[in-house]
PDB file of N, CA and C in Angstrom:
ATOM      1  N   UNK A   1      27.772 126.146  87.454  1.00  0.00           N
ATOM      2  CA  UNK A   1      27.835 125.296  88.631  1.00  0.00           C
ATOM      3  C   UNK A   1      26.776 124.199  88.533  1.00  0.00           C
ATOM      4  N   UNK A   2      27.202 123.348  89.068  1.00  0.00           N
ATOM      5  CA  UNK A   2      26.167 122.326  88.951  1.00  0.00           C
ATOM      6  C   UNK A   2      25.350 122.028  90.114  1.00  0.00           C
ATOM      7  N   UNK A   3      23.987 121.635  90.362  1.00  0.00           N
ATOM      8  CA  UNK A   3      22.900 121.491  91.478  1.00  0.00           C
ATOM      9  C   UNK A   3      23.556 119.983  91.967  1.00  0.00           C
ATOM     10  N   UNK A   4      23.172 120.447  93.250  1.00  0.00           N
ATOM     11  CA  UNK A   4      23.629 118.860  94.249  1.00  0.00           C
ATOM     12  C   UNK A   4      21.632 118.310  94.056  1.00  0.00           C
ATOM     13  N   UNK A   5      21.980 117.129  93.989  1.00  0.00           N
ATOM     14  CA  UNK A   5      20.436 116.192  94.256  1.00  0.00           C
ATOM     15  C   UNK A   5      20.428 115.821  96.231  1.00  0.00           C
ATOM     16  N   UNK A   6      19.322 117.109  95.971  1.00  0.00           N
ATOM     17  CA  UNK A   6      19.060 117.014  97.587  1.00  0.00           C
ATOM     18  C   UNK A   6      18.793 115.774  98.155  1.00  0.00           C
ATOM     19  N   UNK A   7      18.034 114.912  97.413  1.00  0.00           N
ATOM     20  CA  UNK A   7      17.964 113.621  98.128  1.00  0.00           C
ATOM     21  C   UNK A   7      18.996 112.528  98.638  1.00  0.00           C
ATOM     22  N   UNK A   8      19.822 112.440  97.652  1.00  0.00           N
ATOM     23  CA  UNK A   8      21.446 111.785  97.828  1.00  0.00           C
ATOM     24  C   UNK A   8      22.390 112.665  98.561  1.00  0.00           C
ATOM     25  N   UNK A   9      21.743 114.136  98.900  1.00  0.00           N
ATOM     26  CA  UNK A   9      22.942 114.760  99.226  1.00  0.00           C
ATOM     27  C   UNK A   9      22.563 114.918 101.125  1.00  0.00           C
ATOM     28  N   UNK A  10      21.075 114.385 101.104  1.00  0.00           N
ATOM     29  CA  UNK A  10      20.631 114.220 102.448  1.00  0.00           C
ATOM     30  C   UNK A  10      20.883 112.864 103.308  1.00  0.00           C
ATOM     31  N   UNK A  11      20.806 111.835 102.268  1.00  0.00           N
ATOM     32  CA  UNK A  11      21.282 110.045 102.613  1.00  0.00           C
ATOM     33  C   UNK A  11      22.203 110.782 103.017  1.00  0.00           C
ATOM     34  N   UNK A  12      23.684 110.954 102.043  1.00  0.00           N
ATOM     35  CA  UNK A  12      24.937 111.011 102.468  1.00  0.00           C
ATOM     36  C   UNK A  12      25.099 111.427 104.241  1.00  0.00           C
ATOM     37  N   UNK A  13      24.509 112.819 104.249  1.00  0.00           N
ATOM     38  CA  UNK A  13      24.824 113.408 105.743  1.00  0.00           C
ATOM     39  C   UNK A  13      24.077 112.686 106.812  1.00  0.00           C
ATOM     40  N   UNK A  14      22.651 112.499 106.490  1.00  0.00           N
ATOM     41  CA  UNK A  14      22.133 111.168 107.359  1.00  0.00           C
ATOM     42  C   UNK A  14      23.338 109.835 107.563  1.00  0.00           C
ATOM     43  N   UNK A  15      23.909 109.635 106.725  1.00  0.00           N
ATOM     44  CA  UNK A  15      24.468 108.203 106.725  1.00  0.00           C
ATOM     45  C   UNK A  15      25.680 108.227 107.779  1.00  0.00           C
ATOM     46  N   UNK A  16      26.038 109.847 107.011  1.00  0.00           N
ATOM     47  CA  UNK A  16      27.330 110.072 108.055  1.00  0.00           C
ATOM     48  C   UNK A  16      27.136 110.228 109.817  1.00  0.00           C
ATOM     49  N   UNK A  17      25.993 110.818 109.774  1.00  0.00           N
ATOM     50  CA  UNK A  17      25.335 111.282 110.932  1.00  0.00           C
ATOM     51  C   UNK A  17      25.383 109.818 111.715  1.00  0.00           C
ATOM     52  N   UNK A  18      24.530 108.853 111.455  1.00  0.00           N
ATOM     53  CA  UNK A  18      24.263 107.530 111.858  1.00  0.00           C
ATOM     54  C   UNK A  18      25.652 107.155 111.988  1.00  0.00           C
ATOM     55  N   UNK A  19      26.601 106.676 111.132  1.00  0.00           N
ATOM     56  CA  UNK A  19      27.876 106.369 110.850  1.00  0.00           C
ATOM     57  C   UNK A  19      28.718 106.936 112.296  1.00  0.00           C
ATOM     58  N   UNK A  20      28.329 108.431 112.736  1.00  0.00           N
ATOM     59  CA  UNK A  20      28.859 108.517 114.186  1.00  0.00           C
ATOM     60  C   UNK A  20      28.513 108.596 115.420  1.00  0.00           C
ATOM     61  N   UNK A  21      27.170 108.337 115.258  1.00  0.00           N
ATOM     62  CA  UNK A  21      26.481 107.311 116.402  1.00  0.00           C
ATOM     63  C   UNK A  21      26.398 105.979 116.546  1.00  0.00           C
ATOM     64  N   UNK A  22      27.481 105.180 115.334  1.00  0.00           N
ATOM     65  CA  UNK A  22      27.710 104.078 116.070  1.00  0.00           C
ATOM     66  C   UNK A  22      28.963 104.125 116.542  1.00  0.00           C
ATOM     67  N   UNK A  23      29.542 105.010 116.008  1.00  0.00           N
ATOM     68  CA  UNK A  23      31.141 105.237 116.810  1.00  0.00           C
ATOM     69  C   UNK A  23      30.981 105.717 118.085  1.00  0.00           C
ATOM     70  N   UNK A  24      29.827 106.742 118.886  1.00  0.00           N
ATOM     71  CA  UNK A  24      30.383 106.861 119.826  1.00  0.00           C
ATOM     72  C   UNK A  24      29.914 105.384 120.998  1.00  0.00           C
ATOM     73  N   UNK A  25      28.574 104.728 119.961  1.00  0.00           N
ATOM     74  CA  UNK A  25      28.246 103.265 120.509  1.00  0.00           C
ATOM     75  C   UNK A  25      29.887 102.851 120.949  1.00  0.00           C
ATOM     76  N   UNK A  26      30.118 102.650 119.958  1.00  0.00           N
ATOM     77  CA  UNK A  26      31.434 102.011 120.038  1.00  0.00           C
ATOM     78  C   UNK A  26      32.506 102.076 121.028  1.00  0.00           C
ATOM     79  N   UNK A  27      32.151 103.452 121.545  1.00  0.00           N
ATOM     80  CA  UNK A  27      33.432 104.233 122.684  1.00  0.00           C
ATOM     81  C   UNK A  27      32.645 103.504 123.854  1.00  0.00           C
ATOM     82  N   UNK A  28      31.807 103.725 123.765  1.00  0.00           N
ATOM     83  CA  UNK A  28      31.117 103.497 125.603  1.00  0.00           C
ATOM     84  C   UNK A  28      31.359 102.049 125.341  1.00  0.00           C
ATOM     85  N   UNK A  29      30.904 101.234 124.656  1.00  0.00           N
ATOM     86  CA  UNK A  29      31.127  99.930 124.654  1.00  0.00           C
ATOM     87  C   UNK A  29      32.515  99.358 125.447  1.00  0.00           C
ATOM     88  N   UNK A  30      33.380 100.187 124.515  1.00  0.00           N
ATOM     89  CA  UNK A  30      34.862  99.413 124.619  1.00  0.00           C
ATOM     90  C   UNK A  30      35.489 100.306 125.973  1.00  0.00           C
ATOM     91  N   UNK A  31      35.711 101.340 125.927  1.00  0.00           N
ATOM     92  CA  UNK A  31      36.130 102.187 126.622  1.00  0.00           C
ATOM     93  C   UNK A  31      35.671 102.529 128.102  1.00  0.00           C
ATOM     94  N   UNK A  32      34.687 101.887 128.609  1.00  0.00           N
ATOM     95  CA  UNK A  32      34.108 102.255 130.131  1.00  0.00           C
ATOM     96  C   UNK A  32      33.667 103.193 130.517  1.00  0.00           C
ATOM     97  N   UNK A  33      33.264 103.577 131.483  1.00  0.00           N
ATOM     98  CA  UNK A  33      32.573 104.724 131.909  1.00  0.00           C
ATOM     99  C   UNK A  33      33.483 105.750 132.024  1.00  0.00           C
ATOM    100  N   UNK A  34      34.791 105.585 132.633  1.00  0.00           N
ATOM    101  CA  UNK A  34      36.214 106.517 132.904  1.00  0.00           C
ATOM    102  C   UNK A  34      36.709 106.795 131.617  1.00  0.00           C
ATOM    103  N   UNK A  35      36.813 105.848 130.318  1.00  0.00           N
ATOM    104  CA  UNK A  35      37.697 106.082 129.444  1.00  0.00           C
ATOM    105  C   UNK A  35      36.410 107.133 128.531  1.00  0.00           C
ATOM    106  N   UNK A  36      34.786 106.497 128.569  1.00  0.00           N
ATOM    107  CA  UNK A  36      34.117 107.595 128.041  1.00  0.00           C
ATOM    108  C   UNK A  36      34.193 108.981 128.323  1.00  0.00           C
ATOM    109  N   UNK A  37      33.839 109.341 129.402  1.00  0.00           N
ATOM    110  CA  UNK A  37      34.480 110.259 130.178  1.00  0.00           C
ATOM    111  C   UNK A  37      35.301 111.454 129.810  1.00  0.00           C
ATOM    112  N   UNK A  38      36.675 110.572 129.580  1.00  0.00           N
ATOM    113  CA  UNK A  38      37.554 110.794 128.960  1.00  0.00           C
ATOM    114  C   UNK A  38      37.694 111.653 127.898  1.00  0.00           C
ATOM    115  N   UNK A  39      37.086 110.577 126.922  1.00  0.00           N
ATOM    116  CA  UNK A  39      37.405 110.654 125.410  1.00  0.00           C
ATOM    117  C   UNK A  39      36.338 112.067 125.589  1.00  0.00           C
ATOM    118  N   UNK A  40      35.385 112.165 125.663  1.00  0.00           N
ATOM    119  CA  UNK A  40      33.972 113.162 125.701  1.00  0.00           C
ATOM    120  C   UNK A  40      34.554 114.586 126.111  1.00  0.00           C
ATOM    121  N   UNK A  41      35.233 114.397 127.000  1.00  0.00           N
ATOM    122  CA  UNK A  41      35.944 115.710 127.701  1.00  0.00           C
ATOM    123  C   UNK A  41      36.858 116.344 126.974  1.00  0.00           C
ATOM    124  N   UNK A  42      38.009 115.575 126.454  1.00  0.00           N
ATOM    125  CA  UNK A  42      38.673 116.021 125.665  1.00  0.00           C
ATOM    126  C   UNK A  42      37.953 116.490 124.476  1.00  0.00           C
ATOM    127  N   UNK A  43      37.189 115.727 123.958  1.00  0.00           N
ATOM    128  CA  UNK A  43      36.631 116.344 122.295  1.00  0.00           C
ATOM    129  C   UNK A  43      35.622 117.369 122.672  1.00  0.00           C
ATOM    130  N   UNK A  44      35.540 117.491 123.658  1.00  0.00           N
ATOM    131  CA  UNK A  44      34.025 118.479 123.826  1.00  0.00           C
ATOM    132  C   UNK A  44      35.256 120.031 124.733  1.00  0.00           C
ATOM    133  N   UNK A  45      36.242 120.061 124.176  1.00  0.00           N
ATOM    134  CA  UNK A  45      37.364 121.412 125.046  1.00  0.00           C
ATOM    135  C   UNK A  45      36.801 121.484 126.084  1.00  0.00           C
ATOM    136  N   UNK A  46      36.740 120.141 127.221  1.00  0.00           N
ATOM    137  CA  UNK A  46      37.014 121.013 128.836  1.00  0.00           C
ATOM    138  C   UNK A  46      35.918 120.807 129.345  1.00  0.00           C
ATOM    139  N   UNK A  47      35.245 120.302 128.206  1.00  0.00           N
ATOM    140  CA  UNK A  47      32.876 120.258 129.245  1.00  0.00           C
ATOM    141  C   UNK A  47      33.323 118.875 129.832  1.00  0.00           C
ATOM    142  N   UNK A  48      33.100 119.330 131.072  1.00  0.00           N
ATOM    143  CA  UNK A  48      32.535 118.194 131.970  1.00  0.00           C
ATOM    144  C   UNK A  48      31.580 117.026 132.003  1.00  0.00           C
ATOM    145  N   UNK A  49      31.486 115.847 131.240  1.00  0.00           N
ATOM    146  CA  UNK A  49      30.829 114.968 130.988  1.00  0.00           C
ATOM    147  C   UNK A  49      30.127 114.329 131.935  1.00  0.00           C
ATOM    148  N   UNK A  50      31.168 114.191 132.979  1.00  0.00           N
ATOM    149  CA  UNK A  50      30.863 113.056 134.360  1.00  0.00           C
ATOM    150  C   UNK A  50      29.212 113.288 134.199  1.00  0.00           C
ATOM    151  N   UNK A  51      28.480 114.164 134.831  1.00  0.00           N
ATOM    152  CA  UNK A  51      27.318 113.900 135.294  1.00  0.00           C
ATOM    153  C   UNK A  51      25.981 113.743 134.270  1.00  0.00           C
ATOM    154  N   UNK A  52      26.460 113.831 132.911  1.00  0.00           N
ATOM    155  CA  UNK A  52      25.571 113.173 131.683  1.00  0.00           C
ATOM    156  C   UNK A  52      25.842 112.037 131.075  1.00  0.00           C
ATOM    157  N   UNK A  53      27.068 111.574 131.487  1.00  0.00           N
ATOM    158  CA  UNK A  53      27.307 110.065 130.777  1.00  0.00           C
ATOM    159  C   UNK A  53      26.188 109.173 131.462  1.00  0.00           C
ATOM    160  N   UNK A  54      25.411 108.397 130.771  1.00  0.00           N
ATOM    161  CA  UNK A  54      24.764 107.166 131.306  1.00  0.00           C
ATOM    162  C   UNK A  54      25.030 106.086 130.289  1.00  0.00           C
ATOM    163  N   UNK A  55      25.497 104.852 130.895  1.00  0.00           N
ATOM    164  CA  UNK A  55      26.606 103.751 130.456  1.00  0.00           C
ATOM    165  C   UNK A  55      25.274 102.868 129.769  1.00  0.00           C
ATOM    166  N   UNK A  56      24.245 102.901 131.281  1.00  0.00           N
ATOM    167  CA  UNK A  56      23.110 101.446 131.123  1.00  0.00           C
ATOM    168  C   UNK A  56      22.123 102.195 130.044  1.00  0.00           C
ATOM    169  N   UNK A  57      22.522 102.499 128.946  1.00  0.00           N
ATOM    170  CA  UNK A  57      21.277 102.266 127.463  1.00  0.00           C
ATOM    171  C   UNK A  57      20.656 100.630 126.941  1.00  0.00           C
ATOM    172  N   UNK A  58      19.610 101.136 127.064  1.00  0.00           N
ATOM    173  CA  UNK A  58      18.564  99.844 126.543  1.00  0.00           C
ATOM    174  C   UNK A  58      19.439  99.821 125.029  1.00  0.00           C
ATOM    175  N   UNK A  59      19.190  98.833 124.340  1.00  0.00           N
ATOM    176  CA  UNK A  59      19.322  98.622 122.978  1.00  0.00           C
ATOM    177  C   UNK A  59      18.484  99.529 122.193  1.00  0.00           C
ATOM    178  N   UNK A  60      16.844  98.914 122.864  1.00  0.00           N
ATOM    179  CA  UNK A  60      16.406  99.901 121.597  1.00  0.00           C
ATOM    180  C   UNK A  60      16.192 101.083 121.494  1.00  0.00           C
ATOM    181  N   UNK A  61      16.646 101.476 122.558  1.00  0.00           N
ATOM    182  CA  UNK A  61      17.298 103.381 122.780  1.00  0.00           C
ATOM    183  C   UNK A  61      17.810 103.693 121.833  1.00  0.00           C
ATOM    184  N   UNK A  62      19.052 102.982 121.975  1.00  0.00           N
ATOM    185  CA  UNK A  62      19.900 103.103 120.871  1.00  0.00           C
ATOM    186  C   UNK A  62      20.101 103.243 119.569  1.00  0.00           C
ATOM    187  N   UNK A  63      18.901 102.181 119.441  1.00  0.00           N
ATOM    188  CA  UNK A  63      18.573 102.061 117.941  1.00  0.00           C
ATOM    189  C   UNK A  63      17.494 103.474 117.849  1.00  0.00           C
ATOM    190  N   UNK A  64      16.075 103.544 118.382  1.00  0.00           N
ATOM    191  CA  UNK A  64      15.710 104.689 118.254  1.00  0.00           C
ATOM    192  C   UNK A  64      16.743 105.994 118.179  1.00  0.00           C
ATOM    193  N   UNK A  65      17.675 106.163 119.050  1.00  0.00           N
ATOM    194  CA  UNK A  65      18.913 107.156 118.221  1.00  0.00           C
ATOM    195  C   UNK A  65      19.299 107.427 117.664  1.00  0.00           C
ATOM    196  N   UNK A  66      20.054 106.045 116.911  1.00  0.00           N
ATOM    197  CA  UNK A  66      20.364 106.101 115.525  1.00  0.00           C
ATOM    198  C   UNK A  66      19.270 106.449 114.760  1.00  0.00           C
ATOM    199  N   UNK A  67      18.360 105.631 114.499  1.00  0.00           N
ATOM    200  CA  UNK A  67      17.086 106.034 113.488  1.00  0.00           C
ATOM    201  C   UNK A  67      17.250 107.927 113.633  1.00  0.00           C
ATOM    202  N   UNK A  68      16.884 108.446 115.114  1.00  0.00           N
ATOM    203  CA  UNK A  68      17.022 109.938 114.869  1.00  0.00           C
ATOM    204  C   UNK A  68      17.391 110.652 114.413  1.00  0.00           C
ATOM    205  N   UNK A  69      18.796 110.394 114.667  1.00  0.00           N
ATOM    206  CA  UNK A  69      19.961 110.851 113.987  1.00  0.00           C
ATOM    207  C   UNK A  69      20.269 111.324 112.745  1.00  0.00           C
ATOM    208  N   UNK A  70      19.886 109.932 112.368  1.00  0.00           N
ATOM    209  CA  UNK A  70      19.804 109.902 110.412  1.00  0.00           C
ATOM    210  C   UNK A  70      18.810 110.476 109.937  1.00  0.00           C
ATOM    211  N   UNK A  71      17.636 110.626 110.579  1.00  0.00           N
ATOM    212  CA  UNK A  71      16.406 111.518 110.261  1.00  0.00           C
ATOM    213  C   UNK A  71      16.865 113.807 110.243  1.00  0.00           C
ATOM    214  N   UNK A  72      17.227 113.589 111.411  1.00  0.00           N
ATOM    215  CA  UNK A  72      17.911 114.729 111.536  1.00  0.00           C
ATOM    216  C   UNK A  72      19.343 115.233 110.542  1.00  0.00           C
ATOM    217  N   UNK A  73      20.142 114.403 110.570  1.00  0.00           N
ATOM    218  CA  UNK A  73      21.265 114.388 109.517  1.00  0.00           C
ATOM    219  C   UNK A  73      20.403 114.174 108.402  1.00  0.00           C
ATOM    220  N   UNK A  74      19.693 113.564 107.926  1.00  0.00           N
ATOM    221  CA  UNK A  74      18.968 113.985 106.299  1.00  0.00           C
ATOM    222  C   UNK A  74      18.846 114.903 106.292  1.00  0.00           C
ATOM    223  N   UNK A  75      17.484 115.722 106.926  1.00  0.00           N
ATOM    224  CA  UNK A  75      16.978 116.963 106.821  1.00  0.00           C
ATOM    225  C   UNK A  75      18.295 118.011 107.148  1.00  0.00           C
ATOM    226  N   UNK A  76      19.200 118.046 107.752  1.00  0.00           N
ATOM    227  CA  UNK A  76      20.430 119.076 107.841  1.00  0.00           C
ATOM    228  C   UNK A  76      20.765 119.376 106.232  1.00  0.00           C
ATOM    229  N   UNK A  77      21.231 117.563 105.340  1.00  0.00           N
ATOM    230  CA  UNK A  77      21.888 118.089 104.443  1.00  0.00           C
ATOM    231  C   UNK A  77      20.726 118.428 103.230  1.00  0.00           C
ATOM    232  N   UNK A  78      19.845 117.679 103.287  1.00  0.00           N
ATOM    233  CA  UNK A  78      18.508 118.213 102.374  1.00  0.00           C
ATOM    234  C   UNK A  78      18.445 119.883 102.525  1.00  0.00           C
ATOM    235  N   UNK A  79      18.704 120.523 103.545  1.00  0.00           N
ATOM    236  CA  UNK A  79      18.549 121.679 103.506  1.00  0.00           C
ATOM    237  C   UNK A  79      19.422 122.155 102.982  1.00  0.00           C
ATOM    238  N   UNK A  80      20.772 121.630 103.399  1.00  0.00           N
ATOM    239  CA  UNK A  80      21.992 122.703 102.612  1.00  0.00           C
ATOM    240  C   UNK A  80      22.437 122.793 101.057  1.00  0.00           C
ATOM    241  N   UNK A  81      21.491 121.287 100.763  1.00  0.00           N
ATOM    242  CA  UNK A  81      21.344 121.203  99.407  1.00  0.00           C
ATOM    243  C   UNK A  81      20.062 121.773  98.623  1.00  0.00           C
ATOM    244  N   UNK A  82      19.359 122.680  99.360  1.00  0.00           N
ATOM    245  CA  UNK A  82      17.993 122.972  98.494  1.00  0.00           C
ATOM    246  C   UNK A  82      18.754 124.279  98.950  1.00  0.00           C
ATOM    247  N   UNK A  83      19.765 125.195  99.674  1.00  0.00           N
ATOM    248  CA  UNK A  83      19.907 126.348  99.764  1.00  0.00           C
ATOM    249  C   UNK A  83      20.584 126.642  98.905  1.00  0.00           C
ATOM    250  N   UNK A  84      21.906 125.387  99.007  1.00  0.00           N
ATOM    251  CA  UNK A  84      22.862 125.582  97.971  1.00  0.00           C
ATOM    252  C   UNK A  84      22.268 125.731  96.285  1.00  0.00           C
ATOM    253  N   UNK A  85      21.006 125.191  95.598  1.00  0.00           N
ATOM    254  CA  UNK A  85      20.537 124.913  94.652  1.00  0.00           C
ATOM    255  C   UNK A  85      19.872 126.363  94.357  1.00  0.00           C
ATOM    256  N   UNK A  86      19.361 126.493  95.328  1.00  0.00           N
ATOM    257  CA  UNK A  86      18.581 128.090  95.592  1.00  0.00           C
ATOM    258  C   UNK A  86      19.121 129.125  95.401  1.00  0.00           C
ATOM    259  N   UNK A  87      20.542 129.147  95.434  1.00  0.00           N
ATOM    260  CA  UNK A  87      21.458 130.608  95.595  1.00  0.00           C
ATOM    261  C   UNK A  87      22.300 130.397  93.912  1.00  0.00           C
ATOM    262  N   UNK A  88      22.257 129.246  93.001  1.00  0.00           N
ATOM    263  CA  UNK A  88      22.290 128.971  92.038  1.00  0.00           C
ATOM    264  C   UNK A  88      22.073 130.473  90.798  1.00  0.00           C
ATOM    265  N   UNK A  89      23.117 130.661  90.351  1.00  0.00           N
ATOM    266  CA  UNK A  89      21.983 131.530  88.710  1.00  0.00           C
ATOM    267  C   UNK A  89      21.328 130.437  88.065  1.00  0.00           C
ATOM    268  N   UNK A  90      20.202 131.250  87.603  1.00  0.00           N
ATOM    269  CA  UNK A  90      19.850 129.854  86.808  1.00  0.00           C
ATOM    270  C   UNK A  90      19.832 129.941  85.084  1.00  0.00           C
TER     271      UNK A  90
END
């Protein structure tokens, strides 16, 4: 078997991570407070969104988010790639 390179294998899930925090940017943007709502309820089976949606985000909220995100999504896949490497014969 071959070792994943934890570092590229942490970008990737960071990237992806970031990659869907601008999509859900994207929902509230286009979609409104009702259609967020919406969309949130359905993908989340049945949780009640209404009283955690907040529409008015500063920008650089946002951006601090994203930055998070991808920080957190690194370290997720950095880990699953130093476990996966770890459980390796060698």
């Amino acid at each position: 078997m071959n070792r994943i390179n934890i570092k590229k294998f942490g970008f990737a899930f960071g990237l992806t991570a970031a990659i869907l925090y601008i999509g859900c940017m994207v929902v509230m943007f286009t979609a409104g407070r009702e259609g967020t709502i919406d969309f949130f309820n359905s993908l989340l089976h049945g949780l009640d969104t209404t009283s955690i949606i907040r529409m008015d985000v500063p920008f650089w909220e946002a951006i601090i988010g994203m930055i998070q995100t991808f920080i957190i999504g690194w370290l997720t896949g950095a880990l699953i790639a130093a476990f996966y490497n770890a459980q390796l014969k060698r």
